[in-house]
C-alpha atoms as a PDB file:
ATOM      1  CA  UNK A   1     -99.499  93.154 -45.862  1.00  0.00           C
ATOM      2  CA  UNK A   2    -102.554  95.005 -45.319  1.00  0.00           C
ATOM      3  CA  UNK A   3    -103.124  95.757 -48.355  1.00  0.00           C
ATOM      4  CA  UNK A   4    -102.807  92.440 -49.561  1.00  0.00           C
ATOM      5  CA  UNK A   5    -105.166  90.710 -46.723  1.00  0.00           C
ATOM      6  CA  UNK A   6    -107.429  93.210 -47.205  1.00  0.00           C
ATOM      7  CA  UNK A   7    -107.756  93.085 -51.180  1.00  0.00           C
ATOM      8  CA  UNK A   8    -108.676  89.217 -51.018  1.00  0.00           C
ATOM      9  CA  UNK A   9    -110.796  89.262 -47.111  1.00  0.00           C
ATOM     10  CA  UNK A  10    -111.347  85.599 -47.686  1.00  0.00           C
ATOM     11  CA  UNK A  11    -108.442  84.374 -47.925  1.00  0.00           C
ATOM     12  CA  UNK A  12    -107.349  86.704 -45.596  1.00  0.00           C
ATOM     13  CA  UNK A  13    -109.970  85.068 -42.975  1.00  0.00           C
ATOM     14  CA  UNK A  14    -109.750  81.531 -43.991  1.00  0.00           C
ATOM     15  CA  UNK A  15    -105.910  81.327 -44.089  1.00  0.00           C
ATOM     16  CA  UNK A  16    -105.276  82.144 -40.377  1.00  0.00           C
ATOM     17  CA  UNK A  17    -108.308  79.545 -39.636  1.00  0.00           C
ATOM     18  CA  UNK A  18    -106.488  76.881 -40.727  1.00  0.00           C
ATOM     19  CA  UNK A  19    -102.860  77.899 -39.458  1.00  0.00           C
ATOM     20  CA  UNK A  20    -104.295  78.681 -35.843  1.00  0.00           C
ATOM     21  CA  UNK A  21    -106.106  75.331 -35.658  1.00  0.00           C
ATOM     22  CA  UNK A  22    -103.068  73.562 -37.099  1.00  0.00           C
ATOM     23  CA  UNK A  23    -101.180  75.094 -34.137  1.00  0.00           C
ATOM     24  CA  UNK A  24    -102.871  74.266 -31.812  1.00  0.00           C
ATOM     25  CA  UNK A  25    -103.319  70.505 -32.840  1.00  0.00           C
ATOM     26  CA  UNK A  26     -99.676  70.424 -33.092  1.00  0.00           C
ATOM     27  CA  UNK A  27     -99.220  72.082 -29.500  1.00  0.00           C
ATOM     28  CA  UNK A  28    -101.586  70.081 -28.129  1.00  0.00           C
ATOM     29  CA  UNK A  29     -99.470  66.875 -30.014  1.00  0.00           C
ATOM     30  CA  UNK A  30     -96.776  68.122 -28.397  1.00  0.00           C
ATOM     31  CA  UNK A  31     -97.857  67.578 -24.484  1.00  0.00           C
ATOM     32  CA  UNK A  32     -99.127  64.116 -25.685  1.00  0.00           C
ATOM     33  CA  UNK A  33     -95.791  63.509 -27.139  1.00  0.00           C
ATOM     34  CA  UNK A  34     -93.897  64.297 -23.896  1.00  0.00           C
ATOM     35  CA  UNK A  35     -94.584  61.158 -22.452  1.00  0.00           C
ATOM     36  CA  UNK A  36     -92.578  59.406 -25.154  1.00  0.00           C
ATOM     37  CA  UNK A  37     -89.412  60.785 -23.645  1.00  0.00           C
ATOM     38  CA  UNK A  38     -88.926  58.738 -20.851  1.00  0.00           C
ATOM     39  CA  UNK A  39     -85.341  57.153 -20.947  1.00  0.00           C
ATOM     40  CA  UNK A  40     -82.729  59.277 -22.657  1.00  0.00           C
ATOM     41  CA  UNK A  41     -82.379  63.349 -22.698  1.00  0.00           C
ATOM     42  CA  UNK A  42     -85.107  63.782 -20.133  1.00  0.00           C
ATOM     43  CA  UNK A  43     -84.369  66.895 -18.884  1.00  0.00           C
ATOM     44  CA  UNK A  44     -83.629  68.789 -22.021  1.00  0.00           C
ATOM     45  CA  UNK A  45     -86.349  66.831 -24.007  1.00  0.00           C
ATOM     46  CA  UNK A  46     -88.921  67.851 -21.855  1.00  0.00           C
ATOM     47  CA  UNK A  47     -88.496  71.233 -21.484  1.00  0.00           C
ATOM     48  CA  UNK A  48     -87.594  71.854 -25.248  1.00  0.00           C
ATOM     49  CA  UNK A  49     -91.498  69.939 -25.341  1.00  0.00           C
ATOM     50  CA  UNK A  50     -92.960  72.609 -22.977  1.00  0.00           C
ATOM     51  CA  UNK A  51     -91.054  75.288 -24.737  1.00  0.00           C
ATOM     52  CA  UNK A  52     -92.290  73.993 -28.112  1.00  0.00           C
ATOM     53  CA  UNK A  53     -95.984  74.162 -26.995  1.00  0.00           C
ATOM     54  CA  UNK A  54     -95.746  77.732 -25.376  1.00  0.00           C
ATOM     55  CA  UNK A  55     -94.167  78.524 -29.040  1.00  0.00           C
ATOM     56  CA  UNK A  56     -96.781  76.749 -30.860  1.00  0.00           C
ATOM     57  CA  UNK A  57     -99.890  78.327 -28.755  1.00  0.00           C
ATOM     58  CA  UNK A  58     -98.195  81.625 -28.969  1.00  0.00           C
ATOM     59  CA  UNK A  59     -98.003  81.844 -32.756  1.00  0.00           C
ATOM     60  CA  UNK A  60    -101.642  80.811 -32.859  1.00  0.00           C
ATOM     61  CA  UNK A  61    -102.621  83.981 -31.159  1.00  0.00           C
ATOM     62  CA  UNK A  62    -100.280  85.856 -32.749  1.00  0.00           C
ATOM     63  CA  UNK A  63    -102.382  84.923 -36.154  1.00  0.00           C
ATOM     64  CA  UNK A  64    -105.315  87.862 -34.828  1.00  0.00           C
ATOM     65  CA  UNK A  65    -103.099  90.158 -36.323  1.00  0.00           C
ATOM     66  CA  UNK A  66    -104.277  89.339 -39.944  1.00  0.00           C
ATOM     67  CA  UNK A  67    -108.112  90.053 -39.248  1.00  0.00           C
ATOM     68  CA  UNK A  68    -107.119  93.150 -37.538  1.00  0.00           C
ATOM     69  CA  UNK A  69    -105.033  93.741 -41.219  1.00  0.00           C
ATOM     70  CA  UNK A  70    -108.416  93.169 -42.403  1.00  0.00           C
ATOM     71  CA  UNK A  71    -110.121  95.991 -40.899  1.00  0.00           C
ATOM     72  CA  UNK A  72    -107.865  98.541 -41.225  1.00  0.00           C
ATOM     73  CA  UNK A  73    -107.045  98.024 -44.868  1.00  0.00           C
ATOM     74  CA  UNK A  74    -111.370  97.991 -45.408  1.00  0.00           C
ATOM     75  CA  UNK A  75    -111.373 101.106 -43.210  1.00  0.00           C
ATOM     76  CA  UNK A  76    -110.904 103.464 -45.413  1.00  0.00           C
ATOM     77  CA  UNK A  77    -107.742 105.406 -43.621  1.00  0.00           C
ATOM     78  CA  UNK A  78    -105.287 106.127 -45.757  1.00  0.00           C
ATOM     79  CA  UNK A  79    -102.481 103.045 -45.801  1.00  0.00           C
ATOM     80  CA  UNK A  80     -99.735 104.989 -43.983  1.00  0.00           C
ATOM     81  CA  UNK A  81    -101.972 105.653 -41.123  1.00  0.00           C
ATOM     82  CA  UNK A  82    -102.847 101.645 -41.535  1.00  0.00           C
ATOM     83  CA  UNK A  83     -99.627 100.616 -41.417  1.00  0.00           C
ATOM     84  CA  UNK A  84     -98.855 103.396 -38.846  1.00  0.00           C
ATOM     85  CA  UNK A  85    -101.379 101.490 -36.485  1.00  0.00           C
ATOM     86  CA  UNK A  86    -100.693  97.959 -37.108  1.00  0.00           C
ATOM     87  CA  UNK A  87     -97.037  99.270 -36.252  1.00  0.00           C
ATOM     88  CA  UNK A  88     -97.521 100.925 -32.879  1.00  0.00           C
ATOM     89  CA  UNK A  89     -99.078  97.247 -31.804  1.00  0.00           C
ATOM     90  CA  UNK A  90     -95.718  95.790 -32.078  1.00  0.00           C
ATOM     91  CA  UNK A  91     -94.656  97.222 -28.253  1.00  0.00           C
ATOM     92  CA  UNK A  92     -91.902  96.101 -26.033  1.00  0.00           C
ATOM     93  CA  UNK A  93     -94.584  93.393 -24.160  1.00  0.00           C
ATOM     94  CA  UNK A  94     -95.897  92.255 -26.975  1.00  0.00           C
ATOM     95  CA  UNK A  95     -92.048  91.344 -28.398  1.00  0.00           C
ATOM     96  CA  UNK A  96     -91.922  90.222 -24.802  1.00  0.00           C
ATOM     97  CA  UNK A  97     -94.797  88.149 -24.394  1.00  0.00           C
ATOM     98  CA  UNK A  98     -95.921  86.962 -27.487  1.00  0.00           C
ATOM     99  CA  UNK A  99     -93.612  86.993 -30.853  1.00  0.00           C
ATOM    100  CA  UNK A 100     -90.284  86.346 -28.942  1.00  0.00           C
ATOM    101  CA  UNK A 101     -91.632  83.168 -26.965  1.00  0.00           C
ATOM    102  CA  UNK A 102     -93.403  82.196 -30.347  1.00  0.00           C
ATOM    103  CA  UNK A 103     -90.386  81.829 -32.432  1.00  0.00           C
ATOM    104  CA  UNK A 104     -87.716  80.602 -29.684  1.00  0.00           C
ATOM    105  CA  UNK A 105     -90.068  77.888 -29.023  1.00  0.00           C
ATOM    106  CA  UNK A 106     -90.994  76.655 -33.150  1.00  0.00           C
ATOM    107  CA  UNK A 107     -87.413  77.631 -33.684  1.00  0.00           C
ATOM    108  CA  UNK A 108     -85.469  76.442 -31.050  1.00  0.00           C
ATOM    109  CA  UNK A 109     -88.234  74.342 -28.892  1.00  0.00           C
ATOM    110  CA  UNK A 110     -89.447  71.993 -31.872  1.00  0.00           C
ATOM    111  CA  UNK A 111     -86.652  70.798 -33.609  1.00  0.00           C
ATOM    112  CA  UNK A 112     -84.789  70.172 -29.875  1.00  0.00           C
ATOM    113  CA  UNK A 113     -88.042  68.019 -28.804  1.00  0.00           C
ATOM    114  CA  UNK A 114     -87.649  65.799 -31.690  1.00  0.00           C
ATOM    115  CA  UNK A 115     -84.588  65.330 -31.228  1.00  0.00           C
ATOM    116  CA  UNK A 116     -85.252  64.103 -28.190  1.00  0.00           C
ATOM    117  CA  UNK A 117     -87.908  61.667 -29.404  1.00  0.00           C
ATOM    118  CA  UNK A 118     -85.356  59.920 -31.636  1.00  0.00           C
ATOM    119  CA  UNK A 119     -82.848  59.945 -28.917  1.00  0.00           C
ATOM    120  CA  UNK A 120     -85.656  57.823 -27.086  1.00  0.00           C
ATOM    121  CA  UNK A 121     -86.340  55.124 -30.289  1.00  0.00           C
ATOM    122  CA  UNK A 122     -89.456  57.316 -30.728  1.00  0.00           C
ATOM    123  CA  UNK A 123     -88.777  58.513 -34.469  1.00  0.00           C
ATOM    124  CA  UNK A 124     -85.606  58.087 -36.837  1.00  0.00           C
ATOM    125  CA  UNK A 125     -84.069  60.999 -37.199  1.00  0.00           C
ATOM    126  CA  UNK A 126     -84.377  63.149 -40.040  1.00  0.00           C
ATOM    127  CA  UNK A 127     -88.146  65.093 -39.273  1.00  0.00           C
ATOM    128  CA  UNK A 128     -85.695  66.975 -37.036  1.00  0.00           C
ATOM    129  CA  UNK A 129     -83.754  67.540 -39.327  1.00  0.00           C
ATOM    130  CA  UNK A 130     -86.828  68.368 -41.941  1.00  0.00           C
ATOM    131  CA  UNK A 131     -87.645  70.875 -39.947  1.00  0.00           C
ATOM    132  CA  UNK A 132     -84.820  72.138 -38.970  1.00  0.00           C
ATOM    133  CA  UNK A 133     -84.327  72.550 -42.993  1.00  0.00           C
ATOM    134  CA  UNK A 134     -87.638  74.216 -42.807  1.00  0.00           C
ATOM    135  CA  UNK A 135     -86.579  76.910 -40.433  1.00  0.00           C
ATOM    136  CA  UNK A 136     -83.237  77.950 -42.006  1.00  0.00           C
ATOM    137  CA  UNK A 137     -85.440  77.952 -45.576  1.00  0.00           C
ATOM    138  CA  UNK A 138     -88.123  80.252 -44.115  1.00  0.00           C
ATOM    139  CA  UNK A 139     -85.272  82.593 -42.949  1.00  0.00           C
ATOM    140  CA  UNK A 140     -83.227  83.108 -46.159  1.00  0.00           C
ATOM    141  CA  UNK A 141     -85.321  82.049 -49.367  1.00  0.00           C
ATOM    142  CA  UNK A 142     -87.134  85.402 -50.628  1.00  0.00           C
ATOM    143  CA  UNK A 143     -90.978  85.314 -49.928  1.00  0.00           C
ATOM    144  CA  UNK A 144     -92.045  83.787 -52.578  1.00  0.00           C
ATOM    145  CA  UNK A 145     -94.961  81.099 -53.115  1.00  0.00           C
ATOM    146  CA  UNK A 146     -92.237  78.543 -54.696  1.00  0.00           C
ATOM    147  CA  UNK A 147     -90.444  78.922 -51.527  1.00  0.00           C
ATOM    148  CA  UNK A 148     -93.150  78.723 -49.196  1.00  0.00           C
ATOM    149  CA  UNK A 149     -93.899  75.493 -51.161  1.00  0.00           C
ATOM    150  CA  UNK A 150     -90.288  74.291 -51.063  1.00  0.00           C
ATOM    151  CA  UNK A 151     -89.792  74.862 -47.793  1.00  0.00           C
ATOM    152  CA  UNK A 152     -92.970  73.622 -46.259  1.00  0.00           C
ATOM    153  CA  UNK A 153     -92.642  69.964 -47.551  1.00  0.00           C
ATOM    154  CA  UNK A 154     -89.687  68.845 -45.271  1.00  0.00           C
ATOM    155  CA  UNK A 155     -91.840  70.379 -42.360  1.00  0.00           C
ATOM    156  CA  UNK A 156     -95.365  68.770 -43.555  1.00  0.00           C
ATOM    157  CA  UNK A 157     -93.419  65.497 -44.288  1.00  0.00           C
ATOM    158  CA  UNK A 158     -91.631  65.608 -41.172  1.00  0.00           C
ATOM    159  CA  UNK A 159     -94.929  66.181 -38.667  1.00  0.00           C
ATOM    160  CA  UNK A 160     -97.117  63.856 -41.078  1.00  0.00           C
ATOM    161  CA  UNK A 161     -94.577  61.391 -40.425  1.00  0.00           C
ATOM    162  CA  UNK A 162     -94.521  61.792 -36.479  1.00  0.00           C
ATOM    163  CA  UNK A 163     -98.609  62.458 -36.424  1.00  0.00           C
ATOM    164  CA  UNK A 164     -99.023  58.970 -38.215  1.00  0.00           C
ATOM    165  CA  UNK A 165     -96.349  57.437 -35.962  1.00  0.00           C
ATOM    166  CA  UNK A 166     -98.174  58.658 -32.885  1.00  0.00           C
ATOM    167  CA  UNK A 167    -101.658  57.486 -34.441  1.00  0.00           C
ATOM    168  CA  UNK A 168    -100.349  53.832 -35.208  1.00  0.00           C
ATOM    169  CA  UNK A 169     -99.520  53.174 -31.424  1.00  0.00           C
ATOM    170  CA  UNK A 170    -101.660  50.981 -29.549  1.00  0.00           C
ATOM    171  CA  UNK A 171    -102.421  51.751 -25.645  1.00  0.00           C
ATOM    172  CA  UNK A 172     -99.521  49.886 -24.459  1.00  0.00           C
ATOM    173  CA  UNK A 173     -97.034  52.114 -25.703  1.00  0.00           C
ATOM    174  CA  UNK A 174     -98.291  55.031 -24.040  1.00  0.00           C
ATOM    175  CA  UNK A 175     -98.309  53.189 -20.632  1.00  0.00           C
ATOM    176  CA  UNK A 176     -95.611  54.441 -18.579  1.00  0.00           C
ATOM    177  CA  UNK A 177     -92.567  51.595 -18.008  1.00  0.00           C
ATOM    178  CA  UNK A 178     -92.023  50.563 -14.770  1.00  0.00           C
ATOM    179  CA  UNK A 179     -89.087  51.461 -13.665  1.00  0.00           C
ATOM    180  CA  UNK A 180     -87.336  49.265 -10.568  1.00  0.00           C
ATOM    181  CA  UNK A 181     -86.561  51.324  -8.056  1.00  0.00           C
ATOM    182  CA  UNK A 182     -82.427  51.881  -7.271  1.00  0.00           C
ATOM    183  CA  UNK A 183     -82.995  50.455  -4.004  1.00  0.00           C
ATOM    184  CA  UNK A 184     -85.025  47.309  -5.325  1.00  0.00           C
ATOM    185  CA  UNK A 185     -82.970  44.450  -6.418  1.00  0.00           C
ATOM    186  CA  UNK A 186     -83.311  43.391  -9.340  1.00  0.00           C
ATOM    187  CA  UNK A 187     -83.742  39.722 -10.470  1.00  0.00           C
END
């Protein structure tokens, strides 16, 4: 990896740009979203939504660790020392705090929270299932750009879908129902 950011720097630098703002549009999507789950699987929609963001924001920080690729492959220590460094940053906390929150939450956290929007009329149902299709492609095709291809088009179909969906609303939709109270009769 470092010696692969490091041979092309630009794409190295411009890469991570656009995934870390793409992340955090998407977590930031995310808390909008949560008021669309109002009337079925509240509970498990919402926090799968709040554990979806915390995934999402997480794996936008966790991009830093391709300009610091950067510098140590243009540092001139030899690659084993490079490697040896970039290494020694992956420490218990880190697992802890960053990558292991990152991936249960885009793993686990996204896929659960849109379920949850079509359980609520919000979307149909298959851009869970795109990117749940996403996920299981990213863990057992071979790293390939063909498969990074193939298995990003579910996932960009899926959240193009539910990004233009959210767009086409008008302000009445996000306006909370009013709900009559259990204790208020109802006519």
């Amino acid at each position: 990896m470092i010696q692969t950011i490091s041979a092309h720097p630009v794409q190295g630098e411009v890469a991570p740009l656009f995934l870390h703002y793409g992340l955090v549009c998407l977590s930031i999507s995310v808390l909008g979203l949560l008021t669309m789950v109002r009337h079925r699987a509240v509970v498990w929609g919402r926090s799968a939504g709040l554990l979806a963001f915390v995934g999402l924001a997480n794996l936008s920080g966790m991009l830093l660790v391709d300009w610091f690729a950067i510098a140590l492959g243009q540092s001139g220590l030899p690659i084993e020392d490079a490697v040896g460094i970039l290494e020694r940053s992956a420490t218990p906390i880190n697992m802890v705090a960053w990558q292991i929150p990152g991936l249960i939450g885009v793993y686990l956290g996204l896929p659960l929270f849109l379920l949850a929007l079509w359980r609520n009329g919000f979307i149909p149902w298959w851009p869970a299932v795109a990117v749940v299709a996403f996920i299981i492609a990213s863990v057992i095709l071979p790293p390939t750009l063909a498969s990074s291809i193939l298995g990003a088009l579910p996932y960009a179909a899926a959240l193009s879908y539910v990004g233009w969906k959210t767009l086409s609303l008008d302000d009445t939709a996000w306006a909370e129902e009013e709900q009559p109270s259990p204790a208020e009769p109802t006519s």
